[in-house]
C-alpha atoms as a PDB file:
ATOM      1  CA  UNK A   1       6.178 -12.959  -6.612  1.00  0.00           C
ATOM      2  CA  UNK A   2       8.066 -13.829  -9.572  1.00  0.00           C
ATOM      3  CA  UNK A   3      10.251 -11.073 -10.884  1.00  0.00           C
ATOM      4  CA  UNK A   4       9.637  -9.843 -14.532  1.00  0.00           C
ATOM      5  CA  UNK A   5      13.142 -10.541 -16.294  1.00  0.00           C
ATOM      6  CA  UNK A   6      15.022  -7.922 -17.715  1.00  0.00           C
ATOM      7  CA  UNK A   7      12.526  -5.384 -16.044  1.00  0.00           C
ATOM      8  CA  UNK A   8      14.551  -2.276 -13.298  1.00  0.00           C
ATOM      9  CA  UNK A   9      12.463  -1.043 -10.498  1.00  0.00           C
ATOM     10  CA  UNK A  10      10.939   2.303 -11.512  1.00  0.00           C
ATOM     11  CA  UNK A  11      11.774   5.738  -9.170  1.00  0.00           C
ATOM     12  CA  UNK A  12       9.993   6.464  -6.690  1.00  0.00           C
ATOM     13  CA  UNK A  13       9.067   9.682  -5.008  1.00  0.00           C
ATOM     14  CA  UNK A  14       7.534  10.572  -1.658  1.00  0.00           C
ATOM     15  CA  UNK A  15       4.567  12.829  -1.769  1.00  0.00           C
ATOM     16  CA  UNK A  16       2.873  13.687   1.502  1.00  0.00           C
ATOM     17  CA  UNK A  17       3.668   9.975   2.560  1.00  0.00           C
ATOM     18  CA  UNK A  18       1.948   8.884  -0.288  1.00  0.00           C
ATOM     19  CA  UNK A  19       5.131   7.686  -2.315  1.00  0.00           C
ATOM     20  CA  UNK A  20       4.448   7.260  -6.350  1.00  0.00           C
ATOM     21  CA  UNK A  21       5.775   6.756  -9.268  1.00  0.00           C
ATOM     22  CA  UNK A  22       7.748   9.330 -11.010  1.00  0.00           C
ATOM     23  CA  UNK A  23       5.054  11.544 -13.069  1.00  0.00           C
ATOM     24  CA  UNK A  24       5.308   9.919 -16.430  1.00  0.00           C
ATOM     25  CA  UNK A  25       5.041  13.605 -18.066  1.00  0.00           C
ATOM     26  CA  UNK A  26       7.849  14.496 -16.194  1.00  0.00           C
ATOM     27  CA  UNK A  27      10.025  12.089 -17.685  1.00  0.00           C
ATOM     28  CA  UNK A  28      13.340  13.133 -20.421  1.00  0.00           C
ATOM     29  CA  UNK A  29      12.826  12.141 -23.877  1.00  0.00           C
ATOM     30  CA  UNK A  30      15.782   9.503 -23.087  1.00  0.00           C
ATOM     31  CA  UNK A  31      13.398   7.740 -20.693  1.00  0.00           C
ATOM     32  CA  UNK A  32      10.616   6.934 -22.302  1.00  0.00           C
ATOM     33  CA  UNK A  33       7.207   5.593 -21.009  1.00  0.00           C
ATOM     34  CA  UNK A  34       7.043   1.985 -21.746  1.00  0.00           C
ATOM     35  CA  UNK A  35       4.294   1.124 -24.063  1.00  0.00           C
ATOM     36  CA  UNK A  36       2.631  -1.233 -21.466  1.00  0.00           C
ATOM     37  CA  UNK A  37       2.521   1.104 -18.643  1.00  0.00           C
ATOM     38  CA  UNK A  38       1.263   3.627 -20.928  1.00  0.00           C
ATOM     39  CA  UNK A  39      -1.869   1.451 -21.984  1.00  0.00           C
ATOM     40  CA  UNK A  40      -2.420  -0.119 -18.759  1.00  0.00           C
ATOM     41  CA  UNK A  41      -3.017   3.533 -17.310  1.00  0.00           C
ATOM     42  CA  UNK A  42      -4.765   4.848 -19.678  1.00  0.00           C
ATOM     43  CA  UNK A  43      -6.858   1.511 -19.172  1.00  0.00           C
ATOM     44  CA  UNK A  44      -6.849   2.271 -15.615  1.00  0.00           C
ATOM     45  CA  UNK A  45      -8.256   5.915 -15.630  1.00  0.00           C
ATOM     46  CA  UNK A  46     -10.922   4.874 -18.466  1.00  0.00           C
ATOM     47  CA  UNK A  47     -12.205   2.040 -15.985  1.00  0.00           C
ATOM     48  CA  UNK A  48     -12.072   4.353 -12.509  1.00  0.00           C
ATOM     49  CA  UNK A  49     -14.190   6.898 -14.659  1.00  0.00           C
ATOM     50  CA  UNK A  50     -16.806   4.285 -15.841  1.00  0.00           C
ATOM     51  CA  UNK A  51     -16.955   2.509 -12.392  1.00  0.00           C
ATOM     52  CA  UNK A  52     -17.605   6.257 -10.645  1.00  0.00           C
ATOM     53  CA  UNK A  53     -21.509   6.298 -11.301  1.00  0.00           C
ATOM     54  CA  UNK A  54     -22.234   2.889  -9.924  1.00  0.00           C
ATOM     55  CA  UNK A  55     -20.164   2.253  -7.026  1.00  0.00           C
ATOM     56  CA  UNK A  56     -21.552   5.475  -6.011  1.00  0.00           C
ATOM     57  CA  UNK A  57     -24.948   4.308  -6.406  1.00  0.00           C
ATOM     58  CA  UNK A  58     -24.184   1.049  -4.631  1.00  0.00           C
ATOM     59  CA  UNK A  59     -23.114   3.950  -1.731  1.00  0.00           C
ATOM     60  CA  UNK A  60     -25.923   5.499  -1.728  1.00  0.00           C
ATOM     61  CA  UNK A  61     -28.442   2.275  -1.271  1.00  0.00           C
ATOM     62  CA  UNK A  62     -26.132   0.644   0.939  1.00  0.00           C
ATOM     63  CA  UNK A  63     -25.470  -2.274  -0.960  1.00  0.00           C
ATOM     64  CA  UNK A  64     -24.493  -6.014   0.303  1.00  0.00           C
ATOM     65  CA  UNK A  65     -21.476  -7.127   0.597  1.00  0.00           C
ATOM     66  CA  UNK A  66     -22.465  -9.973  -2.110  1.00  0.00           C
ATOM     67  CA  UNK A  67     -22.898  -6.814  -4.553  1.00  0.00           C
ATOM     68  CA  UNK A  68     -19.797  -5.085  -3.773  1.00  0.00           C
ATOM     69  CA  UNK A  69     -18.309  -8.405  -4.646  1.00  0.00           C
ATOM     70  CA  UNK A  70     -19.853  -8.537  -7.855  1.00  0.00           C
ATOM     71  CA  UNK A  71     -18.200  -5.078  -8.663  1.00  0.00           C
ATOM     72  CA  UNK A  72     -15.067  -5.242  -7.381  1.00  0.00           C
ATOM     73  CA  UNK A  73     -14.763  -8.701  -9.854  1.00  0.00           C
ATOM     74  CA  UNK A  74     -15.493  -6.530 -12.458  1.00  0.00           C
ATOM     75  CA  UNK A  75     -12.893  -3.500 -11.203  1.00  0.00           C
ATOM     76  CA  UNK A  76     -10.408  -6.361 -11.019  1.00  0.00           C
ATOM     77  CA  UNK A  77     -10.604  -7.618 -14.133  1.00  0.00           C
ATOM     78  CA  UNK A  78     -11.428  -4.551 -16.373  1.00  0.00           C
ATOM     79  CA  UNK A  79      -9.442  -1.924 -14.466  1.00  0.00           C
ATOM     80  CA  UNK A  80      -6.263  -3.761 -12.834  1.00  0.00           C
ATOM     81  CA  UNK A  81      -6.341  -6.280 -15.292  1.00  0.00           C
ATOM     82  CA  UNK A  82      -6.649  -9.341 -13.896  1.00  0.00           C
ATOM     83  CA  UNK A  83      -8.154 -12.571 -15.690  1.00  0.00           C
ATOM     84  CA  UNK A  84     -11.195 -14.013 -14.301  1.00  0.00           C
ATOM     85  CA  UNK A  85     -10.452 -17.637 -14.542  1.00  0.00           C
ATOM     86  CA  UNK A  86      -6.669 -18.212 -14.591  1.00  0.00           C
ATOM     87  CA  UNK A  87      -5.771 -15.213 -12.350  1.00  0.00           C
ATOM     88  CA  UNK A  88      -8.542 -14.794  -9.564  1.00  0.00           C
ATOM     89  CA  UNK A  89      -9.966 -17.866  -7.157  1.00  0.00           C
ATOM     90  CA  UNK A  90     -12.744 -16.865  -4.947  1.00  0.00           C
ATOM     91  CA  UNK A  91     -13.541 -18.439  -1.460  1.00  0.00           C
ATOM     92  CA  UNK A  92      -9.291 -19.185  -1.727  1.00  0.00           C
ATOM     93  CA  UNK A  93      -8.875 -21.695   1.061  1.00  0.00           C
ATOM     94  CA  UNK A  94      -6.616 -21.395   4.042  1.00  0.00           C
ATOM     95  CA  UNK A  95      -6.609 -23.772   6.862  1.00  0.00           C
ATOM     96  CA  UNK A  96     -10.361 -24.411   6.582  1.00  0.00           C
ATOM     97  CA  UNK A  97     -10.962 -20.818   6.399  1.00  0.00           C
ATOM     98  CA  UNK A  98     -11.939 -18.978   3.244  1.00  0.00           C
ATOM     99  CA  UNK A  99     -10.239 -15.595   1.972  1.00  0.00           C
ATOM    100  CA  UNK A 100     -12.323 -13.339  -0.254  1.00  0.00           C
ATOM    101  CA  UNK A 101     -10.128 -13.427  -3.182  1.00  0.00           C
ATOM    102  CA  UNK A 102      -6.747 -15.351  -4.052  1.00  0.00           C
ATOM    103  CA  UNK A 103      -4.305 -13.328  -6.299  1.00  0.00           C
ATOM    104  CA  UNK A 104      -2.276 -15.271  -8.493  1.00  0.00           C
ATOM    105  CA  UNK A 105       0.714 -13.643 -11.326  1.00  0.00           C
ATOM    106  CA  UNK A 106       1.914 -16.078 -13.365  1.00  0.00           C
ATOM    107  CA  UNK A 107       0.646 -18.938 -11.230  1.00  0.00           C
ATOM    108  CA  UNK A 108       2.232 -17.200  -8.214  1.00  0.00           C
ATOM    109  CA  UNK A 109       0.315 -16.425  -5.385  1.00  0.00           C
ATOM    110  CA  UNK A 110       0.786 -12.584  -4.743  1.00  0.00           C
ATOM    111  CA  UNK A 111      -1.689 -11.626  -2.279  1.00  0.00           C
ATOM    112  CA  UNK A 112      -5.052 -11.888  -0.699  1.00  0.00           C
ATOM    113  CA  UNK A 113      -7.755  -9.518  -0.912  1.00  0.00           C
ATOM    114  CA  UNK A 114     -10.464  -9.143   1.960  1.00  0.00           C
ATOM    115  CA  UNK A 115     -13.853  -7.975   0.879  1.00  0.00           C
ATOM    116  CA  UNK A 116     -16.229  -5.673   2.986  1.00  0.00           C
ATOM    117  CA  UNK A 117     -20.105  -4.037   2.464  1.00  0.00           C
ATOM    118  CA  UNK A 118     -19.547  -0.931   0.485  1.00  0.00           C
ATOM    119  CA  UNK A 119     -20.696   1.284   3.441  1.00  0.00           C
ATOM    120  CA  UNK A 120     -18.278  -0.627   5.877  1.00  0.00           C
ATOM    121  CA  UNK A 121     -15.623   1.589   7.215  1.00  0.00           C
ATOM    122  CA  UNK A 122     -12.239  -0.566   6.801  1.00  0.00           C
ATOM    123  CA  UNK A 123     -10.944  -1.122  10.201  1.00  0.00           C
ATOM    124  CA  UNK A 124      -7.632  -3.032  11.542  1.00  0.00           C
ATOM    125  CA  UNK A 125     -10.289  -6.162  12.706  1.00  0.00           C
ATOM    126  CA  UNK A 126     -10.566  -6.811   8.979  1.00  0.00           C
ATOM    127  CA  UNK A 127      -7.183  -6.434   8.343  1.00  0.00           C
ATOM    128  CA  UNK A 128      -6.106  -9.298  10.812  1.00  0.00           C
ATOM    129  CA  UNK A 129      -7.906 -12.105   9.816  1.00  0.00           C
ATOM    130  CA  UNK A 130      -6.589 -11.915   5.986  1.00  0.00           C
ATOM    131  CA  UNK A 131      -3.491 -11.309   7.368  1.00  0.00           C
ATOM    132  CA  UNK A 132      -3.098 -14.636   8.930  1.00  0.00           C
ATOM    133  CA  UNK A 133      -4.108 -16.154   5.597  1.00  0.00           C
ATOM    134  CA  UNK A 134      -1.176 -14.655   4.436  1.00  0.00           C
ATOM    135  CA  UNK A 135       1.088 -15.881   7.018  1.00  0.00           C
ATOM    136  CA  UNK A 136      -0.273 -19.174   6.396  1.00  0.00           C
ATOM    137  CA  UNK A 137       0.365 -19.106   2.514  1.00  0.00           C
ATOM    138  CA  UNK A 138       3.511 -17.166   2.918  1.00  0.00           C
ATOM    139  CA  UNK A 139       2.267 -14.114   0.702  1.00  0.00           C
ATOM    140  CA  UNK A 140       3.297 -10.728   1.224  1.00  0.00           C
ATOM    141  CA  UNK A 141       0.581  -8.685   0.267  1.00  0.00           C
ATOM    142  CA  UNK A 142      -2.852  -8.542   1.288  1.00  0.00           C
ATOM    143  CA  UNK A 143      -5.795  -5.874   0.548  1.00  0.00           C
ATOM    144  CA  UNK A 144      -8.478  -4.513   2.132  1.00  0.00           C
ATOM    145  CA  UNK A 145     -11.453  -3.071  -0.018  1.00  0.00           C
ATOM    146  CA  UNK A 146     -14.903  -1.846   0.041  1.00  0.00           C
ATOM    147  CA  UNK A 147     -15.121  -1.092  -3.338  1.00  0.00           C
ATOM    148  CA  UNK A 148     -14.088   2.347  -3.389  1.00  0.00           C
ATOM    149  CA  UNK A 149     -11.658   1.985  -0.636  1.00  0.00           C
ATOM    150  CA  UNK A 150      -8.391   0.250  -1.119  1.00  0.00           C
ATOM    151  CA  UNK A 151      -5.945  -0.151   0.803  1.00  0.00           C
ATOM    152  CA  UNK A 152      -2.285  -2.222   0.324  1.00  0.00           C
ATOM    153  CA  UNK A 153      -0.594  -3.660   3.158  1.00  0.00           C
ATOM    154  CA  UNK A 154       2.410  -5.791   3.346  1.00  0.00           C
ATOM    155  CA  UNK A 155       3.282  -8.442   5.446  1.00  0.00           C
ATOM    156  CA  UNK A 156       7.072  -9.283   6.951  1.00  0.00           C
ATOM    157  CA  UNK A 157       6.516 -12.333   8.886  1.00  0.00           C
ATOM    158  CA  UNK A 158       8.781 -12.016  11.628  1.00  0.00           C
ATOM    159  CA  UNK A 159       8.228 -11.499  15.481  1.00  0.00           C
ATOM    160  CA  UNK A 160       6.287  -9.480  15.890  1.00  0.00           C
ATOM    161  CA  UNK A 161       4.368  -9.936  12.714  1.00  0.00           C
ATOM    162  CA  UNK A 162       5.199  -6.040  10.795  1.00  0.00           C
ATOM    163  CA  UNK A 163       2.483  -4.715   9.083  1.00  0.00           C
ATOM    164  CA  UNK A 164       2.795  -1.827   6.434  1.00  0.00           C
ATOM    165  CA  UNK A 165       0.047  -0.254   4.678  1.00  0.00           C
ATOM    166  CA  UNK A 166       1.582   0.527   1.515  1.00  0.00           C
ATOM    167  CA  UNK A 167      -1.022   2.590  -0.300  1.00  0.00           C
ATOM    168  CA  UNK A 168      -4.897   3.742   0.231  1.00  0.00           C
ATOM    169  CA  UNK A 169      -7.032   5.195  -2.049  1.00  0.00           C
ATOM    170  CA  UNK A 170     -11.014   6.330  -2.167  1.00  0.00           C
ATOM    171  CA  UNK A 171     -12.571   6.230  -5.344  1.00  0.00           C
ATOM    172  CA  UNK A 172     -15.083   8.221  -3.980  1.00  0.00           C
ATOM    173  CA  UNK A 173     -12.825  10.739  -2.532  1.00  0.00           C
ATOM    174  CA  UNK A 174     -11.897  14.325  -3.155  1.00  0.00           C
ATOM    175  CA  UNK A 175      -8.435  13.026  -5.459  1.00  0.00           C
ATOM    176  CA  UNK A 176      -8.431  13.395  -9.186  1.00  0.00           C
ATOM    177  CA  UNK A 177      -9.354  10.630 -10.755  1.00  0.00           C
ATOM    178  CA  UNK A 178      -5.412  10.612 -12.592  1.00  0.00           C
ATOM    179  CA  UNK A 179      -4.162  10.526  -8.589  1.00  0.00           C
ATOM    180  CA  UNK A 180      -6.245   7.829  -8.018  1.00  0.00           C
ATOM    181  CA  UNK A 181      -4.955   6.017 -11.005  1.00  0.00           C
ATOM    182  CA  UNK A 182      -1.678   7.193 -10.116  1.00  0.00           C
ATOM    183  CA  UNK A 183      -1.604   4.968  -6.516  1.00  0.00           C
ATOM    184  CA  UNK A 184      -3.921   1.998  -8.063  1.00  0.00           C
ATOM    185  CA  UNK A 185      -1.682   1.308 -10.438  1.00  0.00           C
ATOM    186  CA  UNK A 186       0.526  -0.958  -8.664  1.00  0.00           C
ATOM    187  CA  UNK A 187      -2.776  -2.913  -7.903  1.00  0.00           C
ATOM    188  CA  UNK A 188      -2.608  -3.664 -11.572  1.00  0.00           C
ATOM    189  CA  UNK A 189      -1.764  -6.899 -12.528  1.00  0.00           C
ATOM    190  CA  UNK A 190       1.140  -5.228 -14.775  1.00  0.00           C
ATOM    191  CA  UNK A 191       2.786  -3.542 -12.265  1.00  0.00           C
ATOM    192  CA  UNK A 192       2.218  -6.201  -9.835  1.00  0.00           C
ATOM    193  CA  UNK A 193       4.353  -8.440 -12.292  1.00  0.00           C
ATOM    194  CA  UNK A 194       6.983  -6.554 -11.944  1.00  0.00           C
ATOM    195  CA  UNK A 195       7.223  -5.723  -8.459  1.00  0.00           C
ATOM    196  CA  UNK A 196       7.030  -2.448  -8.015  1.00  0.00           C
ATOM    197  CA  UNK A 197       4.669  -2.245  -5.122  1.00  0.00           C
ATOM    198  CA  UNK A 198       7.799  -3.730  -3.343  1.00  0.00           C
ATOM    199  CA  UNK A 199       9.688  -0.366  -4.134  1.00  0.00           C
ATOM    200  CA  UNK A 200       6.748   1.691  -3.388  1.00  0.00           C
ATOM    201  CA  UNK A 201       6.581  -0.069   0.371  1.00  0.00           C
ATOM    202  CA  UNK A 202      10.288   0.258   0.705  1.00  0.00           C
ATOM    203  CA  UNK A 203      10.024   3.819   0.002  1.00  0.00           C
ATOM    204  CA  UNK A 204       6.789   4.246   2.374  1.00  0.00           C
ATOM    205  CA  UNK A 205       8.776   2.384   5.190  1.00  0.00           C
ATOM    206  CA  UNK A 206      12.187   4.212   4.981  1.00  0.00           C
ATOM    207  CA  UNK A 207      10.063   7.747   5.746  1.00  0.00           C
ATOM    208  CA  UNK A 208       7.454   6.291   7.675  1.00  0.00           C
ATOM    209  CA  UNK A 209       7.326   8.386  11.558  1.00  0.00           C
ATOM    210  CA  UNK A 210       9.051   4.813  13.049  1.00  0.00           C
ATOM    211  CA  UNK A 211      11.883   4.948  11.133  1.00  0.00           C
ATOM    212  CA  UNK A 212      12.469   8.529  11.483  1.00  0.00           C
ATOM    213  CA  UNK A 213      12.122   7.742  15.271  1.00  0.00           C
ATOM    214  CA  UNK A 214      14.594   5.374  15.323  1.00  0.00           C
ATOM    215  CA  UNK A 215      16.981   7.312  13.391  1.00  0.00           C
ATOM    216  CA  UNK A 216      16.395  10.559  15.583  1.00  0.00           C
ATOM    217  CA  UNK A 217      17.022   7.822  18.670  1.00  0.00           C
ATOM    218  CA  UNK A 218      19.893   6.411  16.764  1.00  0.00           C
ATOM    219  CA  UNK A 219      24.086   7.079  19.248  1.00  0.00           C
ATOM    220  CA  UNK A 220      25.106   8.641  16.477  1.00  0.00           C
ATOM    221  CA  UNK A 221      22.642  11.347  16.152  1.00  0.00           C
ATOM    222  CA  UNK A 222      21.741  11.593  19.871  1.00  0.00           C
ATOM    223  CA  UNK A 223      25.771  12.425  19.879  1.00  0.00           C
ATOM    224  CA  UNK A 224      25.153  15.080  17.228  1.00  0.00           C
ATOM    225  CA  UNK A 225      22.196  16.679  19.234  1.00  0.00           C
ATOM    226  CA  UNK A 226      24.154  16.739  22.850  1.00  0.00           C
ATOM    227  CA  UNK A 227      27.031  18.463  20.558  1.00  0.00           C
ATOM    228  CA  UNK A 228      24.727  21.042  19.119  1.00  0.00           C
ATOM    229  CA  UNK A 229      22.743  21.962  22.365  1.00  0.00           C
ATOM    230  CA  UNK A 230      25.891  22.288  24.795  1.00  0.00           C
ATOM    231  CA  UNK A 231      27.574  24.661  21.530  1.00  0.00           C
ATOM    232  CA  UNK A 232      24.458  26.661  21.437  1.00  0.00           C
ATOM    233  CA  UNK A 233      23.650  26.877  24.995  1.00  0.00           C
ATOM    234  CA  UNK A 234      26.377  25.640  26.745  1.00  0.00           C
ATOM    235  CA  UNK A 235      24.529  23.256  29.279  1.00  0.00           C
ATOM    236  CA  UNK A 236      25.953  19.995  29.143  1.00  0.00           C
ATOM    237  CA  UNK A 237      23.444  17.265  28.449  1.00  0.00           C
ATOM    238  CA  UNK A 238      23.416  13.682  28.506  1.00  0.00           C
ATOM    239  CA  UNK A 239      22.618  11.863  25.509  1.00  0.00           C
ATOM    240  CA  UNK A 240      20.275   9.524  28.082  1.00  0.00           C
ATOM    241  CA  UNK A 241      18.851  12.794  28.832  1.00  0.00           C
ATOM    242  CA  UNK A 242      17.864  13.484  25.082  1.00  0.00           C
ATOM    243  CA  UNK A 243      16.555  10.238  24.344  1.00  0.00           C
ATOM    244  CA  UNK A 244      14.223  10.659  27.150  1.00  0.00           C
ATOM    245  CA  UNK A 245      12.764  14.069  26.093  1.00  0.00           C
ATOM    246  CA  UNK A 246      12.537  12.761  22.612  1.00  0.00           C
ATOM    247  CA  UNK A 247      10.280   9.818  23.343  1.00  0.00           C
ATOM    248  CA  UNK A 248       8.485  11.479  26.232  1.00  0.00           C
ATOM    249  CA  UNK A 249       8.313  15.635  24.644  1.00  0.00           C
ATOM    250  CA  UNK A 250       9.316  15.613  21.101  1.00  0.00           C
ATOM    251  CA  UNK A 251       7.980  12.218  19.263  1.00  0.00           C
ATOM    252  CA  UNK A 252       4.392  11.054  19.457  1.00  0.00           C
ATOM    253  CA  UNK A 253       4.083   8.072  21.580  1.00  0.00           C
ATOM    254  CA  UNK A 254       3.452   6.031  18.221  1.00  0.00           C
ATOM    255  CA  UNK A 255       6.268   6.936  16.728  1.00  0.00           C
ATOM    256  CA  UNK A 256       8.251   4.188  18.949  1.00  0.00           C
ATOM    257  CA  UNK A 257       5.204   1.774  18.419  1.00  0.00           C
ATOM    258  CA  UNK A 258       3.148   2.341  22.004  1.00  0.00           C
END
């Protein structure tokens, strides 16, 4: 992505592991909304309300996946602000293959998006082939959306291949619409500009359960807990010991990636 000059990374707080952007009401006097990310929410929550009635119609009749194309074109360009022609290429082609959409800021390729049936339930299967487009192309974002589902993930091509979902949000679900606006908006082509998805992924990442784990698993800390236990019960433990009941009694097994 190419970085927006002269642009900081916004804060970013962690909500029930749904990290955001700092509420813009919130904010001092001294650190005022910019006028852009003002409009483009506002522009945001005016298209999530007008899209409500007939992607849940399109629910309701179980619509084709050629439909839900049709209106997540339309969410793209009216609600994250994405141009049709210079920003969007359908049918993007990778290695023969075909992603759903091509994402381009700035003629930079940003990310991929993978489109499902509106009634589809979006599973990991879905998430893997886009995500080797990506690998391909070298992009680190791809998303996954049925039209009312969205989820973010990025890609750190390494080995293994990491894969974090970012964000997820249900325009059908039980959320405010301004919550929903609140997460899509780093699907917006504004905020995408500037990177600060990256941020929201780094701050995702840093509490995710795996990183805890491997903190909590960490010498230092497993040194801190032997300490602590023999002090409060005198039993002398080995930090071996510790490690072991952590992954096998304390930590779910996922935690350390079985």
């Amino acid at each position: 992505m190419t970085e927006a000059s002269g642009s900081e990374a916004p804060p970013v707080v962690a909500q029930d592991e749904s990290p955001s952007l700092s509420d813009p009401a919130k904010k001092s006097p001294n650190n005022k909304i910019p006028k852009w990310e003002l409009e483009t929410r506002d522009r945001l929550k005016a298209s999530i309300r007008r899209f409500g009635k007939p992607l849940s119609d399109m629910a309701e009749r179980d619509a084709n996946e050629g439909d839900t194309r049709l209106l997540v074109t339309d969410f793209l360009f009216e609600g994250l602000g994405f141009d049709k022609y210079s920003d969007l290429t359908t049918e993007y082609q990778v290695k023969g293959e075909f992603a759903d959409y091509g994402i381009r800021v700035d003629k930079d390729l940003v990310a991929f998006i993978e489109v499902k049936r509106v009634a589809t339930k979006l599973a990991a299967k879905h998430l893997r082939q886009v995500q080797n487009y990506a690998l391909n192309e070298g992009v680190e974002w791809v998303l996954l959306t049925n039209g009312a589902q969205w989820q973010a993930y990025h890609i750190t091509a390494k080995m293994p291949v990491e894969v974090d979902l970012a964000l997820e949000v249900d325009l059908l679900g039980d959320d405010t619409q301004a919550q929903k606006a609140n997460q899509l908006f780093y699907l917006t082509r504004e905020s995408l500009k500037r990177r600060q998805i990256d941020e929201l992924w780094k701050a995702r990442r840093a509490t995710s359960p795996q990183s805890i784990a491997t903190v909590l698993a960490s010498e230092s800390v497993l040194t801190a807990i032997r300490r602590e236990l023999r002090r409060e019960t005198g039993h002398k433990v080995e930090e071996a010991e510790i490690a072991e009941l952590l992954r096998d009694t304390v930590l779910r097994p996922e935690c350390f990636g079985k």
